[in-house]
PDB file of N, CA and C in Angstrom:
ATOM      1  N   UNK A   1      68.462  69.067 -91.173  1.00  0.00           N
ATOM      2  CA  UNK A   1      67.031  68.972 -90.998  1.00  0.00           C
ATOM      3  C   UNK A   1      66.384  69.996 -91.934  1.00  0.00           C
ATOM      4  N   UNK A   2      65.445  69.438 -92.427  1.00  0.00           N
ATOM      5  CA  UNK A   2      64.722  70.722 -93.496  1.00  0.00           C
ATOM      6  C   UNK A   2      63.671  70.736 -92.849  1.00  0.00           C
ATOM      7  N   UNK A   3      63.447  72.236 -93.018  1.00  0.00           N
ATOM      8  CA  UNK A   3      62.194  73.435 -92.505  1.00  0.00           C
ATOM      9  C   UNK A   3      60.848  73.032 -93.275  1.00  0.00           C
ATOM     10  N   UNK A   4      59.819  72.545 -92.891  1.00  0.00           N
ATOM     11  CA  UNK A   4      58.822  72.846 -93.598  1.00  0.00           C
ATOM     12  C   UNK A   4      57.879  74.639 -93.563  1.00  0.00           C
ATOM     13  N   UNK A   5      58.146  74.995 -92.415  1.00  0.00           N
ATOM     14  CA  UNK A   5      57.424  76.432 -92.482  1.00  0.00           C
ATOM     15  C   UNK A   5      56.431  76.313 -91.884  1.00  0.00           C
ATOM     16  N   UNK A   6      55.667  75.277 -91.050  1.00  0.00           N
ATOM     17  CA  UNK A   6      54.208  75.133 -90.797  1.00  0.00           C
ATOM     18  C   UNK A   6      54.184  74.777 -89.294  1.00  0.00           C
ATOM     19  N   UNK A   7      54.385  75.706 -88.756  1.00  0.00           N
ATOM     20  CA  UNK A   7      53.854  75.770 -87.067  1.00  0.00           C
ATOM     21  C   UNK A   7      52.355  75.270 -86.552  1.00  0.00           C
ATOM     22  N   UNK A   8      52.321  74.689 -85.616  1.00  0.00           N
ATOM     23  CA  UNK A   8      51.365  73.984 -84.947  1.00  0.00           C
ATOM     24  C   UNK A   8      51.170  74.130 -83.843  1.00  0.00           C
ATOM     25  N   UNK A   9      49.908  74.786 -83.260  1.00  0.00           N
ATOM     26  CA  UNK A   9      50.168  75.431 -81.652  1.00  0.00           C
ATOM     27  C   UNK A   9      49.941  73.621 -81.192  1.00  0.00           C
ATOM     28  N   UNK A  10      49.963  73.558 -79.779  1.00  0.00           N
ATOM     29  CA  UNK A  10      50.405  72.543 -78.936  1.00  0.00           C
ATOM     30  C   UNK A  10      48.873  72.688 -78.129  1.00  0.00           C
ATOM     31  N   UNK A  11      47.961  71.636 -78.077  1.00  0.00           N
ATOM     32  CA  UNK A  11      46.929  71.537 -77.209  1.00  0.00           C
ATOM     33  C   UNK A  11      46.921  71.303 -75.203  1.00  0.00           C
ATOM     34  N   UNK A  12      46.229  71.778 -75.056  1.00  0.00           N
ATOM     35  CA  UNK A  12      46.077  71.683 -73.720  1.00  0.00           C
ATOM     36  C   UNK A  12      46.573  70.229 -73.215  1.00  0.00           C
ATOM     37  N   UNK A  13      46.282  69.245 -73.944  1.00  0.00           N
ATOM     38  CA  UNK A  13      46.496  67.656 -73.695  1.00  0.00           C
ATOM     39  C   UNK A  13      47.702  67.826 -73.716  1.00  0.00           C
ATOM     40  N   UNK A  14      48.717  68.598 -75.102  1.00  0.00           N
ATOM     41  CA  UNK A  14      50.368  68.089 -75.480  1.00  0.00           C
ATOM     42  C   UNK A  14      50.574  67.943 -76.465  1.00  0.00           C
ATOM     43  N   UNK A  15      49.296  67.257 -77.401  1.00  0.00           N
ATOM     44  CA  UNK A  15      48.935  67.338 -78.547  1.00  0.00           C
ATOM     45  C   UNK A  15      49.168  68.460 -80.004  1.00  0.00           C
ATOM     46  N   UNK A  16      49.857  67.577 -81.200  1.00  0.00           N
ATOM     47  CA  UNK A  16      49.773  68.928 -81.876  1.00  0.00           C
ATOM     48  C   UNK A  16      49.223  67.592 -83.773  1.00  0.00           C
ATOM     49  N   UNK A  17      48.687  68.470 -84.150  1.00  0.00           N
ATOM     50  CA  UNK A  17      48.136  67.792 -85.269  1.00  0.00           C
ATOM     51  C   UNK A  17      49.094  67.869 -86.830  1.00  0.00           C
ATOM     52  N   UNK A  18      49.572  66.683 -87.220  1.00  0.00           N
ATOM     53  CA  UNK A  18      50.676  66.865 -88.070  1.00  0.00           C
ATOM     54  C   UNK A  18      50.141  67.418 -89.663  1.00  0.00           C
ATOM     55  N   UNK A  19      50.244  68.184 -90.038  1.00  0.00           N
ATOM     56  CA  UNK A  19      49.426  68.682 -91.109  1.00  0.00           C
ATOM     57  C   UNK A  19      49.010  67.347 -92.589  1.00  0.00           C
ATOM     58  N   UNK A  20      48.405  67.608 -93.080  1.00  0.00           N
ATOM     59  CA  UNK A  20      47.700  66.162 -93.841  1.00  0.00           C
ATOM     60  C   UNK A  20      48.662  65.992 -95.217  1.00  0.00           C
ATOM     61  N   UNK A  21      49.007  67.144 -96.115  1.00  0.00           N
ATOM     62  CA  UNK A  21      50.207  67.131 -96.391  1.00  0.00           C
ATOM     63  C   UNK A  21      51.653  66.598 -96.269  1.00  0.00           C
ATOM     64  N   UNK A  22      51.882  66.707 -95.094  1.00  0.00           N
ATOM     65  CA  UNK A  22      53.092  65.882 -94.512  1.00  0.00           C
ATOM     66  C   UNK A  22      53.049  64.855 -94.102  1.00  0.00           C
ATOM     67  N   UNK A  23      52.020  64.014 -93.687  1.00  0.00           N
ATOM     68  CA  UNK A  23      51.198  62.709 -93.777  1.00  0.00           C
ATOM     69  C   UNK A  23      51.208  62.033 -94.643  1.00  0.00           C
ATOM     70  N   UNK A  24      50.590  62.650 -96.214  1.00  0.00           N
ATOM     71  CA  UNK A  24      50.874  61.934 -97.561  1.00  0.00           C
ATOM     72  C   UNK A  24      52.069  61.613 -97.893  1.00  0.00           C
ATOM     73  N   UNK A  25      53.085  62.627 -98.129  1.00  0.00           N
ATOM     74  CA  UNK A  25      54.177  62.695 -98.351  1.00  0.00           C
ATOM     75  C   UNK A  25      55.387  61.480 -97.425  1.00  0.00           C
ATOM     76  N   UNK A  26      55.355  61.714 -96.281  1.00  0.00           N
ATOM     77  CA  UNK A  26      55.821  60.744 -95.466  1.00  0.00           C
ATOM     78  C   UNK A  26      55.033  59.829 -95.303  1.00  0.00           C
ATOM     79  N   UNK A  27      53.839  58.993 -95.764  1.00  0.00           N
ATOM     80  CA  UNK A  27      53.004  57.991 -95.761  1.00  0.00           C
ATOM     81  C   UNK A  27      52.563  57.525 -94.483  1.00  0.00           C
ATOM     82  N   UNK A  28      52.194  58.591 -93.463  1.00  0.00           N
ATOM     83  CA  UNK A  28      51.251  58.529 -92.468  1.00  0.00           C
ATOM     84  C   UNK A  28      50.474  58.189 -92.521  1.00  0.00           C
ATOM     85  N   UNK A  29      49.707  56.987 -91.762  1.00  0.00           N
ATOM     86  CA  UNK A  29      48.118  56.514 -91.772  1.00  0.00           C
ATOM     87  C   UNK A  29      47.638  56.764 -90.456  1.00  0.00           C
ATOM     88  N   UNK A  30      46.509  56.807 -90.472  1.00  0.00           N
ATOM     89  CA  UNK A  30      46.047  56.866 -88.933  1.00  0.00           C
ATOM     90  C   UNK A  30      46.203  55.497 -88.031  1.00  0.00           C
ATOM     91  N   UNK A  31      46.725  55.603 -87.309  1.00  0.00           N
ATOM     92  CA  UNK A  31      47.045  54.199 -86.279  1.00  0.00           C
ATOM     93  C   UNK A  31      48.248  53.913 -86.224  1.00  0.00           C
ATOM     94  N   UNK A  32      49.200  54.944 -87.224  1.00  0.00           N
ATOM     95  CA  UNK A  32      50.701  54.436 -87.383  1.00  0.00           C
ATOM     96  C   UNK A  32      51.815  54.847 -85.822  1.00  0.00           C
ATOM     97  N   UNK A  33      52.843  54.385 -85.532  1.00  0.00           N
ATOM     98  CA  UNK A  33      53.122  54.326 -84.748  1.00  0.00           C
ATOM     99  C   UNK A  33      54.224  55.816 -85.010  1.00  0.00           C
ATOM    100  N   UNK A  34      54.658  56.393 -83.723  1.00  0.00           N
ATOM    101  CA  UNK A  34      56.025  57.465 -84.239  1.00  0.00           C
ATOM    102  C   UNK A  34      56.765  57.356 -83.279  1.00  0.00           C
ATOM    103  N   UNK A  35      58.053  57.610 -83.211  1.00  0.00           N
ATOM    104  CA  UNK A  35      59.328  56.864 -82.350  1.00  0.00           C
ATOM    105  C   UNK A  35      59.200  58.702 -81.814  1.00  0.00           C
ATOM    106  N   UNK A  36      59.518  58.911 -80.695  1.00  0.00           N
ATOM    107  CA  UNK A  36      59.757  60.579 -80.123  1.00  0.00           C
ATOM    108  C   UNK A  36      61.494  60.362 -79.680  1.00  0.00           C
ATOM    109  N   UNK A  37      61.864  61.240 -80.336  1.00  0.00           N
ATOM    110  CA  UNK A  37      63.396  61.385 -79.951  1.00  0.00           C
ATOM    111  C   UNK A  37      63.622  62.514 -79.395  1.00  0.00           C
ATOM    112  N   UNK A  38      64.764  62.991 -78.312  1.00  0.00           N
ATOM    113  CA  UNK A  38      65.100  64.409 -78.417  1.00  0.00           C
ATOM    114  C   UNK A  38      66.637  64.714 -78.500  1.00  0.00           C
ATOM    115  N   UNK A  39      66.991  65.749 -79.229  1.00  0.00           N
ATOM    116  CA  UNK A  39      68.165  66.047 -79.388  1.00  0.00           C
ATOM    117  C   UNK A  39      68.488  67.533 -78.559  1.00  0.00           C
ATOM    118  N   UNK A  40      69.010  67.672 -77.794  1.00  0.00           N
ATOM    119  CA  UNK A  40      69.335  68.859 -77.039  1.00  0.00           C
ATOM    120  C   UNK A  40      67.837  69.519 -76.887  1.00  0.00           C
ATOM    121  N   UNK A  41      67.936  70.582 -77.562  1.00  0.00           N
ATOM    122  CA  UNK A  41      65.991  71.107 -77.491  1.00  0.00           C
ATOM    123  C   UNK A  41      65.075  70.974 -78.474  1.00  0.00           C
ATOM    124  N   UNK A  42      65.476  69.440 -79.612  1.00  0.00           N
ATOM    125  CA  UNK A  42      64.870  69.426 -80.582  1.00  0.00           C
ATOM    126  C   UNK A  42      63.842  68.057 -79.881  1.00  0.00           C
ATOM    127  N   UNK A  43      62.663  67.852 -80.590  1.00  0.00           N
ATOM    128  CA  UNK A  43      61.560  66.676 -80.672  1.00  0.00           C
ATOM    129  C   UNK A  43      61.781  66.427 -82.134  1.00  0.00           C
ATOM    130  N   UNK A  44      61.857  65.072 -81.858  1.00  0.00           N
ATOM    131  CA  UNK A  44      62.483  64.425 -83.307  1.00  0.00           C
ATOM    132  C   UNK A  44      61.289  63.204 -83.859  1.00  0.00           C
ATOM    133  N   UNK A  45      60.113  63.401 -84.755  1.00  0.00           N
ATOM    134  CA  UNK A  45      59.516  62.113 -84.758  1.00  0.00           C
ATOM    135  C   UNK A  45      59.861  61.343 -85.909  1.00  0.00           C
ATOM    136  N   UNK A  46      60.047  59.948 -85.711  1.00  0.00           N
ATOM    137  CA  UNK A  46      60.264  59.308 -86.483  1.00  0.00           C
ATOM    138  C   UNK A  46      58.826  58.161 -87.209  1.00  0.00           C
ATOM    139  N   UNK A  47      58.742  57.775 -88.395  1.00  0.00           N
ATOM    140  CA  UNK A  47      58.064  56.719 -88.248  1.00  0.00           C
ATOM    141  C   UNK A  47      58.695  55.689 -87.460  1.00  0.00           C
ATOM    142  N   UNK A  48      57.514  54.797 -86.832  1.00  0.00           N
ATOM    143  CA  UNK A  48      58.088  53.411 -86.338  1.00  0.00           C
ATOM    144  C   UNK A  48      58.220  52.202 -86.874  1.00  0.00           C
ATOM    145  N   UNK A  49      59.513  51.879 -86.903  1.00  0.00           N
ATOM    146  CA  UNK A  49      59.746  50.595 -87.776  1.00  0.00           C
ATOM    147  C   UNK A  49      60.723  49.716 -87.440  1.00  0.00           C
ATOM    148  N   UNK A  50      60.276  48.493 -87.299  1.00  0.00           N
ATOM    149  CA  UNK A  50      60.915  47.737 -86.168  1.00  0.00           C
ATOM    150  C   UNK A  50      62.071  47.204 -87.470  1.00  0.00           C
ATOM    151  N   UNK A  51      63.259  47.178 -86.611  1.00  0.00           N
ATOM    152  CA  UNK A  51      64.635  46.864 -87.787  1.00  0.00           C
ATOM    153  C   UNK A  51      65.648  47.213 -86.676  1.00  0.00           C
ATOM    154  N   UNK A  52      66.755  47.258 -87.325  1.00  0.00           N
ATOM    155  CA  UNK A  52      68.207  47.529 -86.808  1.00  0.00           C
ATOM    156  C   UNK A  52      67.900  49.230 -86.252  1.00  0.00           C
ATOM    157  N   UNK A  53      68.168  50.039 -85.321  1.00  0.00           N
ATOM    158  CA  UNK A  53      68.032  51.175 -84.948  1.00  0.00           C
ATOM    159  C   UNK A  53      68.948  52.416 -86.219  1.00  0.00           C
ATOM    160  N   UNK A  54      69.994  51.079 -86.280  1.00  0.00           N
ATOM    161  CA  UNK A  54      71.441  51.826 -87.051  1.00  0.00           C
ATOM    162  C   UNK A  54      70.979  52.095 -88.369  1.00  0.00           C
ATOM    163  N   UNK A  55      70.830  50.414 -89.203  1.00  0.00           N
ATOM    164  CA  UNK A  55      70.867  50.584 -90.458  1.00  0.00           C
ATOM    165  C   UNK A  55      69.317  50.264 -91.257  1.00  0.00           C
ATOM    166  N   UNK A  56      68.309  49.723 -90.066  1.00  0.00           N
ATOM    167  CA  UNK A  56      67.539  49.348 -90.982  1.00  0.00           C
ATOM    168  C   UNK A  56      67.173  47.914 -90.999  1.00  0.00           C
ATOM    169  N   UNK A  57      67.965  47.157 -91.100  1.00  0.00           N
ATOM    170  CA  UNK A  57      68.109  45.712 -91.629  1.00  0.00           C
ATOM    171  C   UNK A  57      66.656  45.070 -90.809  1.00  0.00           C
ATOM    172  N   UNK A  58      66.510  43.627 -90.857  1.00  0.00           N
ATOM    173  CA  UNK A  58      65.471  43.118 -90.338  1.00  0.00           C
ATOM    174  C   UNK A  58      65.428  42.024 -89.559  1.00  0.00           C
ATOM    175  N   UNK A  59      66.966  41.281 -90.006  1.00  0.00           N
ATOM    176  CA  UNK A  59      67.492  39.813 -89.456  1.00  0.00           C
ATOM    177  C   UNK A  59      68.243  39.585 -88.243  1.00  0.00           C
ATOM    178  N   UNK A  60      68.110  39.249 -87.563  1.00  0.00           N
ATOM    179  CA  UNK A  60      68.869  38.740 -86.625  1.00  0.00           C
ATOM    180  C   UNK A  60      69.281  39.957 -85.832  1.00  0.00           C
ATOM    181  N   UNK A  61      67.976  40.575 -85.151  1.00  0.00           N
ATOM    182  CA  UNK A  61      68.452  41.975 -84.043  1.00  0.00           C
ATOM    183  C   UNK A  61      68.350  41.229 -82.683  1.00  0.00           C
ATOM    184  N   UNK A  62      68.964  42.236 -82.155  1.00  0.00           N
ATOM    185  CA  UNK A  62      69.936  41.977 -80.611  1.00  0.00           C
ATOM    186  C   UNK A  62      69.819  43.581 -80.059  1.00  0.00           C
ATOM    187  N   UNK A  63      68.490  43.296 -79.096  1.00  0.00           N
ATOM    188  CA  UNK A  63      68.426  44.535 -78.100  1.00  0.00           C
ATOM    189  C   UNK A  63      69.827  44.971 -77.353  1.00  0.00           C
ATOM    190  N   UNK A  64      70.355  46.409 -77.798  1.00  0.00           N
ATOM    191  CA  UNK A  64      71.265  46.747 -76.681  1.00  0.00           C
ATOM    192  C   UNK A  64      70.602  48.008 -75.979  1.00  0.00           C
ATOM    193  N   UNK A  65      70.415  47.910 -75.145  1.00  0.00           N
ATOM    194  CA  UNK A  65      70.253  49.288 -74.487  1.00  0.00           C
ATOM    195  C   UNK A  65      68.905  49.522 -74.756  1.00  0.00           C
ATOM    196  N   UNK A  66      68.311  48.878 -74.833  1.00  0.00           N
ATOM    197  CA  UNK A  66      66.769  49.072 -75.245  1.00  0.00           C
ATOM    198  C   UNK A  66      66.365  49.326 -77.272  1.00  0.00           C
ATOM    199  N   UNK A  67      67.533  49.019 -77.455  1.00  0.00           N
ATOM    200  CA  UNK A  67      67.814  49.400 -79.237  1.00  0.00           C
ATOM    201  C   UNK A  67      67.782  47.989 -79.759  1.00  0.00           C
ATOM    202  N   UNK A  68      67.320  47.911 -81.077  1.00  0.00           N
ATOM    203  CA  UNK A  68      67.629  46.783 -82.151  1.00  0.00           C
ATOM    204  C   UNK A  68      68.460  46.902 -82.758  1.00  0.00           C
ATOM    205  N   UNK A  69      69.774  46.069 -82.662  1.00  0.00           N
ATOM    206  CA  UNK A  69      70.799  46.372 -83.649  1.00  0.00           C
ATOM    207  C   UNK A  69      71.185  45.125 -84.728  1.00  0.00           C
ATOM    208  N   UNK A  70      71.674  45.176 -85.498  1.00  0.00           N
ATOM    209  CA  UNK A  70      71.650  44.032 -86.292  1.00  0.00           C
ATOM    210  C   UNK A  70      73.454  43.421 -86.183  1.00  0.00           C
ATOM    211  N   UNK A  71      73.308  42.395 -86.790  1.00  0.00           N
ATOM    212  CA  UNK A  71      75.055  41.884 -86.357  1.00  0.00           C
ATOM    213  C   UNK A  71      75.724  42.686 -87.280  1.00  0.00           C
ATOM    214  N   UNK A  72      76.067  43.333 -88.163  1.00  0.00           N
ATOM    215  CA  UNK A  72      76.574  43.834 -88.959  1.00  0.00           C
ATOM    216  C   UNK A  72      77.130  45.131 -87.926  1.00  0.00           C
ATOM    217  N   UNK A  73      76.228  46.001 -87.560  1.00  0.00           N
ATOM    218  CA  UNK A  73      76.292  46.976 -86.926  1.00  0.00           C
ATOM    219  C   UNK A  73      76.739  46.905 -86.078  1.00  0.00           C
ATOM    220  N   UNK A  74      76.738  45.438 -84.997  1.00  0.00           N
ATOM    221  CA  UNK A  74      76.946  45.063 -83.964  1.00  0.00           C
ATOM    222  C   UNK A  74      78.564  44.797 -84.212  1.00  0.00           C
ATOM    223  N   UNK A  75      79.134  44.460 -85.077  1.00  0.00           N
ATOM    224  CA  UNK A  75      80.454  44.030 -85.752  1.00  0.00           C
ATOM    225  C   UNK A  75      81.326  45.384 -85.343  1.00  0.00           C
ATOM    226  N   UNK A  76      80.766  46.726 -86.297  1.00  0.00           N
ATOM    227  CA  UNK A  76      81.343  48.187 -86.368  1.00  0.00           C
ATOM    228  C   UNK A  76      81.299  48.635 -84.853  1.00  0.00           C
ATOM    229  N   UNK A  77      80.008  48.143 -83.926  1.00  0.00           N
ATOM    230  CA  UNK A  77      80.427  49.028 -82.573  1.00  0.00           C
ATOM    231  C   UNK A  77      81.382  48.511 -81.901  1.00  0.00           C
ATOM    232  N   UNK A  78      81.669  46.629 -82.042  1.00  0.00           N
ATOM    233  CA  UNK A  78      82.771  46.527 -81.653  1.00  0.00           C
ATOM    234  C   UNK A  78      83.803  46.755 -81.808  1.00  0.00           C
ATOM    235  N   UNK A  79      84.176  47.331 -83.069  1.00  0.00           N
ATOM    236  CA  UNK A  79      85.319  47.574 -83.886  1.00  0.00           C
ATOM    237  C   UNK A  79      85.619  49.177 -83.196  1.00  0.00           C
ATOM    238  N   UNK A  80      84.781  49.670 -83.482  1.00  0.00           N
ATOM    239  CA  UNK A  80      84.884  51.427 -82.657  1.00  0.00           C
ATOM    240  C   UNK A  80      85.151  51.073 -81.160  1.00  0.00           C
ATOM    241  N   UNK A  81      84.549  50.438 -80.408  1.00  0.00           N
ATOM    242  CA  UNK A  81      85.010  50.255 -78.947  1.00  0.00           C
ATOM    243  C   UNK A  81      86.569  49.729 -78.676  1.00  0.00           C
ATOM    244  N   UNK A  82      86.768  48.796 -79.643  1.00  0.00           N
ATOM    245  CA  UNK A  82      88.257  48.658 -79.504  1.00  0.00           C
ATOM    246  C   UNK A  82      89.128  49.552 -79.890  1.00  0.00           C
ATOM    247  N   UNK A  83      88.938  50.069 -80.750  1.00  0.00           N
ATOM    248  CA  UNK A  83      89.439  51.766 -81.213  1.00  0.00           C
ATOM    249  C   UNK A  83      89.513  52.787 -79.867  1.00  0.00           C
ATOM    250  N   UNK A  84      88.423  52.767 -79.747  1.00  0.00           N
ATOM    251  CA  UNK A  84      88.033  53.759 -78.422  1.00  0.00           C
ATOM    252  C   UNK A  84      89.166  53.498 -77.000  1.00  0.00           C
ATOM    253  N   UNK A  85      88.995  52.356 -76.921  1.00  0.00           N
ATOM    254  CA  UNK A  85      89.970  51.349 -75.781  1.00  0.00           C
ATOM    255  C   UNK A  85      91.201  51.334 -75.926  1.00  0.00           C
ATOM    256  N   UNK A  86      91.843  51.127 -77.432  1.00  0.00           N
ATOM    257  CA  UNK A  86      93.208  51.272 -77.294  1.00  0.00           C
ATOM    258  C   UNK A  86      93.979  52.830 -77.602  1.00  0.00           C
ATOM    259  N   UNK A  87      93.213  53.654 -77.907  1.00  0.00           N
ATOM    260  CA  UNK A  87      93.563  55.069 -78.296  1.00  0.00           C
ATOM    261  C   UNK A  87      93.522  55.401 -76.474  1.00  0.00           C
ATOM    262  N   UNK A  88      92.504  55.209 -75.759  1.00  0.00           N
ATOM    263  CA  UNK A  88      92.280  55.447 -74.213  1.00  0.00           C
ATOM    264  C   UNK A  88      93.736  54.832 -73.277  1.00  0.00           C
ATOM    265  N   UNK A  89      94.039  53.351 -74.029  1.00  0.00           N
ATOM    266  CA  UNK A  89      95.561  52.761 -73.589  1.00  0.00           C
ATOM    267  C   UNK A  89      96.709  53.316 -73.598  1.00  0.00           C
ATOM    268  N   UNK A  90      96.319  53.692 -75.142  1.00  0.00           N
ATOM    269  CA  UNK A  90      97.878  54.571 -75.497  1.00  0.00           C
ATOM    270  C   UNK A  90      98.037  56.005 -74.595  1.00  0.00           C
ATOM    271  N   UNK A  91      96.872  56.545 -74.544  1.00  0.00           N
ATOM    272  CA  UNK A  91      96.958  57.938 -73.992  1.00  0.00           C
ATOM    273  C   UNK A  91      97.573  57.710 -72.217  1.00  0.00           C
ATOM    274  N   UNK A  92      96.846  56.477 -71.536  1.00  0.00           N
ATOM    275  CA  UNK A  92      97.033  56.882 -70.428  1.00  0.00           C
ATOM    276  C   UNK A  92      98.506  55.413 -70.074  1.00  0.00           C
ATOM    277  N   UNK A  93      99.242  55.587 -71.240  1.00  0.00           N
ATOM    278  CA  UNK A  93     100.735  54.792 -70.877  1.00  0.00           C
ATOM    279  C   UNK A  93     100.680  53.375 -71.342  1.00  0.00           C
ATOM    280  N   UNK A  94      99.615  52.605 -71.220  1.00  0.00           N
ATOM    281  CA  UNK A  94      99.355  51.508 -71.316  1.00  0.00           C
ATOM    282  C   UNK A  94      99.542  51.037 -72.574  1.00  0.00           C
ATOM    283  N   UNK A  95     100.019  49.739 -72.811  1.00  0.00           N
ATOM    284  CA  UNK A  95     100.300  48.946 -74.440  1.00  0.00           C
ATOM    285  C   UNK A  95      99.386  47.831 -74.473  1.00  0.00           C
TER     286      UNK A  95
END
């Protein structure tokens, strides 16, 4: 994550105003939407942009978990879950 340096006190509402600078640069408009994430004790905003959660893509998404994922992506989590499943087999005896 890179530092911009520019603290923003937090309004009585919750509110904090994203400096106009970082607006241009990341192509903020007024009315644009921002995804709020959190990572342990971080607030993470994202622009909002409806696509694959993973990669992006635009075609053929499939809500999991409240996420858009695209089949491609959808391909790799199955591929990791079976990974996940048979490494979990092997460990606890099972073939």
């Amino acid at each position: 994550m890179k530092s911009t340096g520019v603290t923003r006190p937090l309004d009585q509402l919750g509110r904090i105003v994203i400096p106009m600078e970082l607006r241009r640069t990341l192509k903020l408009n007024e009315g644009d939407k921002l995804q709020i994430f959190v990572e342990g004790e971080d607030i993470i905003l994202r622009k909002y942009k409806v696509g694959c959660h993973c990669c992006g893509e635009m075609k053929g998404l499939t809500k999991v978990f409240d996420l858009d994922i695209c089949p491609k992506c959808l391909i790799e989590f199955k591929k990791a879950a079976e990974l996940i499943d048979k490494a979990r087999n092997v460990k606890q005896g099972r073939n």
